[in-house]
C-alpha atoms as a PDB file:
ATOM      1  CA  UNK A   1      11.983 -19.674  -4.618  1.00  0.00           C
ATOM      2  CA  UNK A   2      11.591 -16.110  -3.214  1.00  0.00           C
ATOM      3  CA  UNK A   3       8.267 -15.726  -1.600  1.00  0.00           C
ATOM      4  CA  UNK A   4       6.380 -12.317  -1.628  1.00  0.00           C
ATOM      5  CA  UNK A   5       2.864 -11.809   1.063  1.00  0.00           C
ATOM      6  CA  UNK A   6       0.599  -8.727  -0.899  1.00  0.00           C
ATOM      7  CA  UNK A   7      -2.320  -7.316   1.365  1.00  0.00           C
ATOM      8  CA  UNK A   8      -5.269  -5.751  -0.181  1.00  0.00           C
ATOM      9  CA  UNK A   9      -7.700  -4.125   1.802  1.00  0.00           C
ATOM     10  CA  UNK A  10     -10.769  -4.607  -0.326  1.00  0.00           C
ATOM     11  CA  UNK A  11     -11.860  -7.577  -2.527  1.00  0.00           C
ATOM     12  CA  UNK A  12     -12.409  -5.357  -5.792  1.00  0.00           C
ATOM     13  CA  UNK A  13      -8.037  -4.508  -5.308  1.00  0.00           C
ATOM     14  CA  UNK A  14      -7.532  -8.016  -4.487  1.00  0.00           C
ATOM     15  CA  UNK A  15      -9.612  -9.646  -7.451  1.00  0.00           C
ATOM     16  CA  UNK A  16      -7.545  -7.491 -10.046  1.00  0.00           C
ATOM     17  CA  UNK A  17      -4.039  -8.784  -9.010  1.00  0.00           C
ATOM     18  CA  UNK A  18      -5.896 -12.299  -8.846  1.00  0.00           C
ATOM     19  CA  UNK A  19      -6.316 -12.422 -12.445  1.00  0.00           C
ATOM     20  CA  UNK A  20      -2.793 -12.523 -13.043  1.00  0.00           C
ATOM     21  CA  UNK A  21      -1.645 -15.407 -10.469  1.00  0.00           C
ATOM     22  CA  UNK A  22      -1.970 -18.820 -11.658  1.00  0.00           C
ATOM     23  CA  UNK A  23      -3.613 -19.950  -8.335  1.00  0.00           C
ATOM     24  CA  UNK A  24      -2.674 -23.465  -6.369  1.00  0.00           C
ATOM     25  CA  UNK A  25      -4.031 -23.050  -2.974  1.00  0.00           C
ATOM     26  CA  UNK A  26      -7.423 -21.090  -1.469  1.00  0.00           C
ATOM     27  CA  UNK A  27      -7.735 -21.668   2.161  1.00  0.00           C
ATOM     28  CA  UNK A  28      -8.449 -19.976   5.532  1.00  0.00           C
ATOM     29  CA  UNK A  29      -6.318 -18.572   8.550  1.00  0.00           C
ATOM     30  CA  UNK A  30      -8.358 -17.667  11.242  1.00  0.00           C
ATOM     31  CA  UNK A  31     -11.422 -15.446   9.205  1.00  0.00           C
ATOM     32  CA  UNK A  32      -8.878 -14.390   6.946  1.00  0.00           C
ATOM     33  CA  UNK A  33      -8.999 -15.782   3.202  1.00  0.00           C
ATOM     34  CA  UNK A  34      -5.217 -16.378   1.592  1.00  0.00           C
ATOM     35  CA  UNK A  35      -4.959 -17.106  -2.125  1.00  0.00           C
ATOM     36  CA  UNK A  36      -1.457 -18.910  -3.152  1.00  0.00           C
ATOM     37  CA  UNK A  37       0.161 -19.428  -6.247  1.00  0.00           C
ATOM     38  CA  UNK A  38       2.840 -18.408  -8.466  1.00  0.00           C
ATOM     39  CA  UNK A  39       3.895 -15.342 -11.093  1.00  0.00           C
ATOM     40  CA  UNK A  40       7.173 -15.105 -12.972  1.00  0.00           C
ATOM     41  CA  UNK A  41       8.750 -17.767 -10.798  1.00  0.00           C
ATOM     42  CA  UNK A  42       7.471 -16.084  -6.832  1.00  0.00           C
ATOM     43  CA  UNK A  43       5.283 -18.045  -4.524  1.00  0.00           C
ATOM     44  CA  UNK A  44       2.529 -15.010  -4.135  1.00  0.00           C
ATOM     45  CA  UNK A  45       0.475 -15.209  -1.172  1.00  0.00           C
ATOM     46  CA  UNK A  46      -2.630 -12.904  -1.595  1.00  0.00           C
ATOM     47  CA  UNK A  47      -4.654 -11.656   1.168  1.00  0.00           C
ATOM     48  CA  UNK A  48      -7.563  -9.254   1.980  1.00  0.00           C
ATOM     49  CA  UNK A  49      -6.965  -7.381   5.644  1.00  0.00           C
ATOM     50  CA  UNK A  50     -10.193  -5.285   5.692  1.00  0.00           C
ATOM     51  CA  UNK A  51     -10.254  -1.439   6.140  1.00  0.00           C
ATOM     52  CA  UNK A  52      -8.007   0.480   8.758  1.00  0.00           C
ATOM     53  CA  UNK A  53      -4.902   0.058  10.570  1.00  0.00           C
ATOM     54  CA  UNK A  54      -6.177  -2.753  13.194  1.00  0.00           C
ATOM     55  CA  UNK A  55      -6.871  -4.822  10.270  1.00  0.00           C
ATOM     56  CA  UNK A  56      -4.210  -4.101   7.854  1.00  0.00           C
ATOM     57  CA  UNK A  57      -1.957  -4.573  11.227  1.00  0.00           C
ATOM     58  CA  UNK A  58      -2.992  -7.960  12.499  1.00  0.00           C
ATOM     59  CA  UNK A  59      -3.187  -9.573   9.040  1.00  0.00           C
ATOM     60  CA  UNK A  60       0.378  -8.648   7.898  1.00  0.00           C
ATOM     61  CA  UNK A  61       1.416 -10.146  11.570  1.00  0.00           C
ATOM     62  CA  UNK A  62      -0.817 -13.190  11.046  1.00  0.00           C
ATOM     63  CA  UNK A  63       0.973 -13.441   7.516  1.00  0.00           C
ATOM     64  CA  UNK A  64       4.319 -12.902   8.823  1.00  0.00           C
ATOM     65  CA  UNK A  65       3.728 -15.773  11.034  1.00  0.00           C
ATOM     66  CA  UNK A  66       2.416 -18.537   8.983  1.00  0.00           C
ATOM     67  CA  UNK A  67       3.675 -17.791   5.713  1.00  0.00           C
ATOM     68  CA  UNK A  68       7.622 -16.522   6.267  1.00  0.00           C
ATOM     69  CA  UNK A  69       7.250 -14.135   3.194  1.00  0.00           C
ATOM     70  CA  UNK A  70      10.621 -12.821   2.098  1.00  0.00           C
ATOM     71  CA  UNK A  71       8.540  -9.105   1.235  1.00  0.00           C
ATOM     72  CA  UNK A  72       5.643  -7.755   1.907  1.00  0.00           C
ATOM     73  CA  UNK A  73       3.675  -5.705  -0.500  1.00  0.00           C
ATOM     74  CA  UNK A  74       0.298  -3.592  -0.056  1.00  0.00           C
ATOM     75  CA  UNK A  75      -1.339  -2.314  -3.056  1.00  0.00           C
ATOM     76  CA  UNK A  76      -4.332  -0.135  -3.311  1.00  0.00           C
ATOM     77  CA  UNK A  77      -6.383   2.814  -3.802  1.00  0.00           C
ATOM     78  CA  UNK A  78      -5.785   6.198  -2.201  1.00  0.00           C
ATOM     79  CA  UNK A  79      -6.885   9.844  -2.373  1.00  0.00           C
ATOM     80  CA  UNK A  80      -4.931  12.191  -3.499  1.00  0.00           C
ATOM     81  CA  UNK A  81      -4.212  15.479  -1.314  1.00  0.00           C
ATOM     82  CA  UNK A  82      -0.746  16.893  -3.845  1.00  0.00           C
ATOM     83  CA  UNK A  83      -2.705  19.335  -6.288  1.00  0.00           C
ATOM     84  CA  UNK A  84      -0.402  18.181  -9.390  1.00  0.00           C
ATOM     85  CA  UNK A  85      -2.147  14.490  -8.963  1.00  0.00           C
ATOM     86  CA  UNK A  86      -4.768  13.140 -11.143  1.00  0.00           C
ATOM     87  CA  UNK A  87      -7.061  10.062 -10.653  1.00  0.00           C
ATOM     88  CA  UNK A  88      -5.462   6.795 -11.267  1.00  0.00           C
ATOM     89  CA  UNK A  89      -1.875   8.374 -11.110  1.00  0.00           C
ATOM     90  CA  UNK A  90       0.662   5.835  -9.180  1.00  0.00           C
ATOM     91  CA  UNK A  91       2.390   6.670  -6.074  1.00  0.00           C
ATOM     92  CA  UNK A  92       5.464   4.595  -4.893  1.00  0.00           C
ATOM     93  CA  UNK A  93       5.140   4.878  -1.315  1.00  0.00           C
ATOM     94  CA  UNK A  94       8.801   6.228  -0.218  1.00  0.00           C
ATOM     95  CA  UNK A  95       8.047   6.044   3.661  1.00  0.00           C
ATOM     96  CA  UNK A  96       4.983   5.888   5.325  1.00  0.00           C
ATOM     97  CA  UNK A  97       3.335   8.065   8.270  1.00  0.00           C
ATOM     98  CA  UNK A  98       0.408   7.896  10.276  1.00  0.00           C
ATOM     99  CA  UNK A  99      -0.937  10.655  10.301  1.00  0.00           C
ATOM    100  CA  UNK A 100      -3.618   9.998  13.209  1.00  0.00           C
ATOM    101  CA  UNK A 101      -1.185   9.368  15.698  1.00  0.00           C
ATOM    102  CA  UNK A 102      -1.029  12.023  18.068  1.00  0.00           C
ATOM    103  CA  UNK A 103       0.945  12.405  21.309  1.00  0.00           C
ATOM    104  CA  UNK A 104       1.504  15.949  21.121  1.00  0.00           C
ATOM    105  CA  UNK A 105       0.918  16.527  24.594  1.00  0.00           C
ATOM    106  CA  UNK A 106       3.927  14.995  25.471  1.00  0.00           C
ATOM    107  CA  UNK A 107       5.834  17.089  23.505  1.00  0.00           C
ATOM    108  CA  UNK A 108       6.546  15.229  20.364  1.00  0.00           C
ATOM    109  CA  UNK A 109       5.194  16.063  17.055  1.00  0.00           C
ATOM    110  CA  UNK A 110       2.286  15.046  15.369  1.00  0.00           C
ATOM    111  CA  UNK A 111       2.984  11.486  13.637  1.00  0.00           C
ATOM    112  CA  UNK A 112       5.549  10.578  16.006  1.00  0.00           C
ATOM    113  CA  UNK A 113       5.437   6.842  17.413  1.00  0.00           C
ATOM    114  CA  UNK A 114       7.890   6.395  20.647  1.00  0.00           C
ATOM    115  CA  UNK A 115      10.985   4.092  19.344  1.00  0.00           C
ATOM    116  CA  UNK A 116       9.503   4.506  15.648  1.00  0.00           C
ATOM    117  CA  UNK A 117       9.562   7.937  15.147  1.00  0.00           C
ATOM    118  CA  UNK A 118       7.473   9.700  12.152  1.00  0.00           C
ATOM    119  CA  UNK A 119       8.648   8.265   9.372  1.00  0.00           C
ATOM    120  CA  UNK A 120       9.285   4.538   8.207  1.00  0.00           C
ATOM    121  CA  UNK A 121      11.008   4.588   5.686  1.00  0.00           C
ATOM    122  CA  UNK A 122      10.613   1.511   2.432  1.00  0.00           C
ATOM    123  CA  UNK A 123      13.418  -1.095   1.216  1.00  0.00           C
ATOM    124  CA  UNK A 124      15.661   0.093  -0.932  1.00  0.00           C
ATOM    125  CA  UNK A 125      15.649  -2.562  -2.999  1.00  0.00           C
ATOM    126  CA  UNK A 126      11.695  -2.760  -3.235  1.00  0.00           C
ATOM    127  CA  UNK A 127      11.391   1.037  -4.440  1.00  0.00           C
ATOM    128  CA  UNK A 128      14.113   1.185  -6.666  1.00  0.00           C
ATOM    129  CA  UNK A 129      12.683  -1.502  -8.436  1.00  0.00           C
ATOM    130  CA  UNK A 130       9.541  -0.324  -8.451  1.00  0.00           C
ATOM    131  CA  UNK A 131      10.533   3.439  -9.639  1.00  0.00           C
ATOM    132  CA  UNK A 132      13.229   1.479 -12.476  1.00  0.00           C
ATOM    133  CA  UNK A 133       9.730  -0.423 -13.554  1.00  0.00           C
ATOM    134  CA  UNK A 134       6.970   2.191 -13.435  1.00  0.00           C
ATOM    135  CA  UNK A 135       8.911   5.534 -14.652  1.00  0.00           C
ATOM    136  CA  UNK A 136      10.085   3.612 -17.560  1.00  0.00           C
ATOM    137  CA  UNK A 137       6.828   2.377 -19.003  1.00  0.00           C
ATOM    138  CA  UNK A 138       4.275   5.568 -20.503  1.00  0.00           C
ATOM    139  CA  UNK A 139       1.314   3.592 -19.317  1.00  0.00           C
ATOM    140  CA  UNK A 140       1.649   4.937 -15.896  1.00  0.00           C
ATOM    141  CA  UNK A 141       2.383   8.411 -14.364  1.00  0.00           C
ATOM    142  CA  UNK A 142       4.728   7.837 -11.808  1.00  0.00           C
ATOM    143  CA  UNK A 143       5.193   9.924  -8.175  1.00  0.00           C
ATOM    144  CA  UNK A 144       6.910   8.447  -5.257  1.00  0.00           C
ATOM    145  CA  UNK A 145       7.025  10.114  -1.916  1.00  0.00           C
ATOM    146  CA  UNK A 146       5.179   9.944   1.601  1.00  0.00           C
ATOM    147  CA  UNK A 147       1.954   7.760   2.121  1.00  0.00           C
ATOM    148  CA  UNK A 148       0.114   9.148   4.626  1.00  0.00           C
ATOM    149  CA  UNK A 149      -2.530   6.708   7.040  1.00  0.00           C
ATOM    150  CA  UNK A 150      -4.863   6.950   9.404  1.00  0.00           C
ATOM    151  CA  UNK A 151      -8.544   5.841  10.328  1.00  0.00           C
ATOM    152  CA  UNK A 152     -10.513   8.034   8.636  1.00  0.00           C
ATOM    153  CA  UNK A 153     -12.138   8.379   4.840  1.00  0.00           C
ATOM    154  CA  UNK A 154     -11.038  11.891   4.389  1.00  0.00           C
ATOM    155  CA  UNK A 155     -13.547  14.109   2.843  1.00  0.00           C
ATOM    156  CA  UNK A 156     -13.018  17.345   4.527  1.00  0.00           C
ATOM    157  CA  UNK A 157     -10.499  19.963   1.877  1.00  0.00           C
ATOM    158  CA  UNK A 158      -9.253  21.739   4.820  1.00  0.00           C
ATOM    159  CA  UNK A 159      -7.914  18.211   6.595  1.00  0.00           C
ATOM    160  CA  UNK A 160      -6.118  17.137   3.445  1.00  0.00           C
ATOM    161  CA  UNK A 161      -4.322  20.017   2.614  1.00  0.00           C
ATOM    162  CA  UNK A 162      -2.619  19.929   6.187  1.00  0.00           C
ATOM    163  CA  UNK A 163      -1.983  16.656   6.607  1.00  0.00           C
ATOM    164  CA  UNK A 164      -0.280  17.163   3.121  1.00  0.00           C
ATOM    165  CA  UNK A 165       1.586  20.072   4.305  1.00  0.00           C
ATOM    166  CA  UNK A 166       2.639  19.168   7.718  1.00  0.00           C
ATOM    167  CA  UNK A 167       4.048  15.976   6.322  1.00  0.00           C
ATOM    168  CA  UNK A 168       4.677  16.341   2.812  1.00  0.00           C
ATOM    169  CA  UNK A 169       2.065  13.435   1.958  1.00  0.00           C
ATOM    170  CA  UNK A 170       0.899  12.691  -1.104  1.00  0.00           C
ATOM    171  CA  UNK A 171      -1.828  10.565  -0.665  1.00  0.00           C
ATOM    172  CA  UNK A 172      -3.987   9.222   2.031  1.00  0.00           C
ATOM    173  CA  UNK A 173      -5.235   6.067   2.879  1.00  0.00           C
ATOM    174  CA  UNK A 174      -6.090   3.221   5.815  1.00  0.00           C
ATOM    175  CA  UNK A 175      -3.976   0.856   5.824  1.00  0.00           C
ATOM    176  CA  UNK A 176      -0.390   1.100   4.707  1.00  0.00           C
ATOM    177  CA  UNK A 177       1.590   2.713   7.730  1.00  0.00           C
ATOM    178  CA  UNK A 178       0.200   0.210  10.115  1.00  0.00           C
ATOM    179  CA  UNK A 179       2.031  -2.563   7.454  1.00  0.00           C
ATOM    180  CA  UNK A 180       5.039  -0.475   7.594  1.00  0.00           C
ATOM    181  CA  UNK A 181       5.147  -0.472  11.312  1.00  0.00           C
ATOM    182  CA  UNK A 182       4.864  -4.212  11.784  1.00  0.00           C
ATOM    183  CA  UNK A 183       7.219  -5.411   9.083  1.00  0.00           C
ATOM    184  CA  UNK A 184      10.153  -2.716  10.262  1.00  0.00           C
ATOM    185  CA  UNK A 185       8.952  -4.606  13.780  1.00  0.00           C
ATOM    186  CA  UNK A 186       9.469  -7.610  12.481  1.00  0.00           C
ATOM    187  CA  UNK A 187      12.234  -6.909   9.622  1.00  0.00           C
ATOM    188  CA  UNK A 188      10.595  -7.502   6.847  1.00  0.00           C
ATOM    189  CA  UNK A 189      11.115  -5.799   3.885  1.00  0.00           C
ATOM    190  CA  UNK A 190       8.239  -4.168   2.402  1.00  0.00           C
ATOM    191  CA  UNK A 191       6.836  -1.644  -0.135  1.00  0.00           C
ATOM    192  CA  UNK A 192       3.157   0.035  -0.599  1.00  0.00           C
ATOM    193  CA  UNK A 193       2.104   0.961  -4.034  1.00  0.00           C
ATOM    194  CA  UNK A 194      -1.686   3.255  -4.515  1.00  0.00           C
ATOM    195  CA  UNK A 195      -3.235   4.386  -7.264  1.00  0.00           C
ATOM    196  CA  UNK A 196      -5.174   7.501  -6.747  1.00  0.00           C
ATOM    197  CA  UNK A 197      -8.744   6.946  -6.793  1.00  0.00           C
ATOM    198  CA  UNK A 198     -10.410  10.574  -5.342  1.00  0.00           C
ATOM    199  CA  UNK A 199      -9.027  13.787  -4.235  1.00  0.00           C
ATOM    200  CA  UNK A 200     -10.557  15.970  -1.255  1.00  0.00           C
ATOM    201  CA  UNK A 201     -13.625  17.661  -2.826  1.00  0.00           C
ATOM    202  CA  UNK A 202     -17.330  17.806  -2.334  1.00  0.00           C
ATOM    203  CA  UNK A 203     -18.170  14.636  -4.591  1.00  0.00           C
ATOM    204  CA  UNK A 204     -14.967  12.644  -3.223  1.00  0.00           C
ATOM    205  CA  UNK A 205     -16.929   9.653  -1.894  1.00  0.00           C
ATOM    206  CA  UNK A 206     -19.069   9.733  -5.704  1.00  0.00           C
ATOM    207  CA  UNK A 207     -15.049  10.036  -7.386  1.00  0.00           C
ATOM    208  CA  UNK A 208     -13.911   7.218  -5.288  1.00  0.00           C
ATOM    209  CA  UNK A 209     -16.840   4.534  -5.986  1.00  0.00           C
ATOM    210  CA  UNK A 210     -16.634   5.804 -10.027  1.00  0.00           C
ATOM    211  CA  UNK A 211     -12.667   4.765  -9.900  1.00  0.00           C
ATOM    212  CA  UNK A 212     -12.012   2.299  -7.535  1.00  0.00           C
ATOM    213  CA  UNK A 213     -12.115  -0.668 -10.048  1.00  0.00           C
ATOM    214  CA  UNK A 214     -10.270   1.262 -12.316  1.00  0.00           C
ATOM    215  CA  UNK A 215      -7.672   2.144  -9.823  1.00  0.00           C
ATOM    216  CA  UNK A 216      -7.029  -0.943  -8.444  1.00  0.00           C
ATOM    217  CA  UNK A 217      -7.042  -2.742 -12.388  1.00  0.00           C
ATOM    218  CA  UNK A 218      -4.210   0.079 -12.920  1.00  0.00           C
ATOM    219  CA  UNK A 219      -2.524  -0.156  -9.522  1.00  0.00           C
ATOM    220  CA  UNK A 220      -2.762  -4.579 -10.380  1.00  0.00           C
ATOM    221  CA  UNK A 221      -1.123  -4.143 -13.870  1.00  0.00           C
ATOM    222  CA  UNK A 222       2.057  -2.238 -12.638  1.00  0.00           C
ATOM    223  CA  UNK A 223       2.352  -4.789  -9.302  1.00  0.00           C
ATOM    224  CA  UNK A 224       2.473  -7.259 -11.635  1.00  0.00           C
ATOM    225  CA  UNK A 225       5.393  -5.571 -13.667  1.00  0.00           C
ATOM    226  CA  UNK A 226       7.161  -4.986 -10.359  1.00  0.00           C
ATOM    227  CA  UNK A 227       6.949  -8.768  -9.952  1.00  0.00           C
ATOM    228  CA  UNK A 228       7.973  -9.935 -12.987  1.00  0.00           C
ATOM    229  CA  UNK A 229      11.279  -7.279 -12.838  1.00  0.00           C
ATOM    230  CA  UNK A 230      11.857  -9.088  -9.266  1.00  0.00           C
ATOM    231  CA  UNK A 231      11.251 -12.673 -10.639  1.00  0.00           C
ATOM    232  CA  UNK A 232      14.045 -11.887 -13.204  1.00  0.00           C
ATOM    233  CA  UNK A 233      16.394 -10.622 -10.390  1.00  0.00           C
ATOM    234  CA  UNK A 234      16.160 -13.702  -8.856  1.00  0.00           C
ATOM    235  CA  UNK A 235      16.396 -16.392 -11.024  1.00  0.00           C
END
């Protein structure tokens, strides 16, 4: 039976997936809580990392470790920074950058990460599936592109609009670039899915806390068609 590891960063993302898995297992790993069980034939191993790239990081190494996951997954919230999006849109997360990674005094460019570089890029497999399963069902509207990441709740218009520019992001967000990095570390194929929560504006903090369950219901409902699409794959 394959078995997939999905990271949340926040308990409100993490309960809305929940509500799908028929759950077997609740236990601990160090501080961090795993939920295990199964949907459309995967073992699912659910776990919350906290905010930011340290803790998104050492959780999807603590799961490669224990659990030997055949993908990874991180769903979530994000905020837009492409004018065309609107809140609750989905973004299939095409490669991943962090944004907040700069050794430009060395003369590389902003994003780069020595023997990374700027970009890492998804599986294949993961984000055709996931484009086959989204853009075919009118429930969601569908973009796929660059995630950006980085340590920071942006709130500031100027910011977004050149991190979007300087690296064609879409969205930004905490978390999912430090996944990327350790699973192409470790070679693990993974994917990160957002739903857009808030855009860069002056009542972006008051946007994100009015959407973030409804985000993260949305962003649960079209994992969970992803899974089932992958579940039939490999029967």
């Amino acid at each position: 039976m394959i078995k997939v590891g999905i990271i949340f960063a926040m308990e409100e993302e993490l309960i809305e997936l929940l509500k799908f898995l028929k759950l077997e297992n609740k236990y601990k790993i160090f501080d961090l809580e795993f939920y295990e069980g199964k949907l459309y034939n995967i073992h699912c191993v659910l776990v919350k990392s906290g905010i930011g790239k340290v803790n998104a990081a050492r959780t999807t190494q603590v799961l490669i470790d224990n659990k030997k996951v055949d993908y990874i997954f991180n769903i979530g919230v994000a905020g837009g920074i492409d004018n065309n999006l609107k809140i609750e849109d989905i973004i299939i997360g095409k490669n991943l950058i962090q944004h907040d990674f700069d050794i430009t005094a060395f003369n590389h460019k902003k994003g780069y990460i020595p023997e990374i570089g700027i970009y890492i890029n998804t599986n294949k497999y993961l984000y055709e599936t996931a484009n086959h399963v989204l853009k075919n069902d009118d429930l969601f509207n569908v973009t796929s592109g660059t995630i950006a990441s980085g340590d920071i709740f942006c709130t500031d218009k100027l910011m977004a609009k050149k991190i979007n520019q300087e690296f064609n992001a879409l969205c930004i967000e905490m978390e999912g670039a430090a996944i990327a990095q350790v699973c192409y570390l470790c070679n693990i194929p993974f994917l990160i899915l957002r739903s857009i929560s808030d855009t860069p504006n002056n009542n972006n903090t008051l946007t994100y806390e009015e959407f973030l369950i409804s985000s993260s219901k949305k962003i649960a409902y079209a994992m969970n068609k992803i899974l089932k699409k992958i579940g039939e794959d490999n029967i």
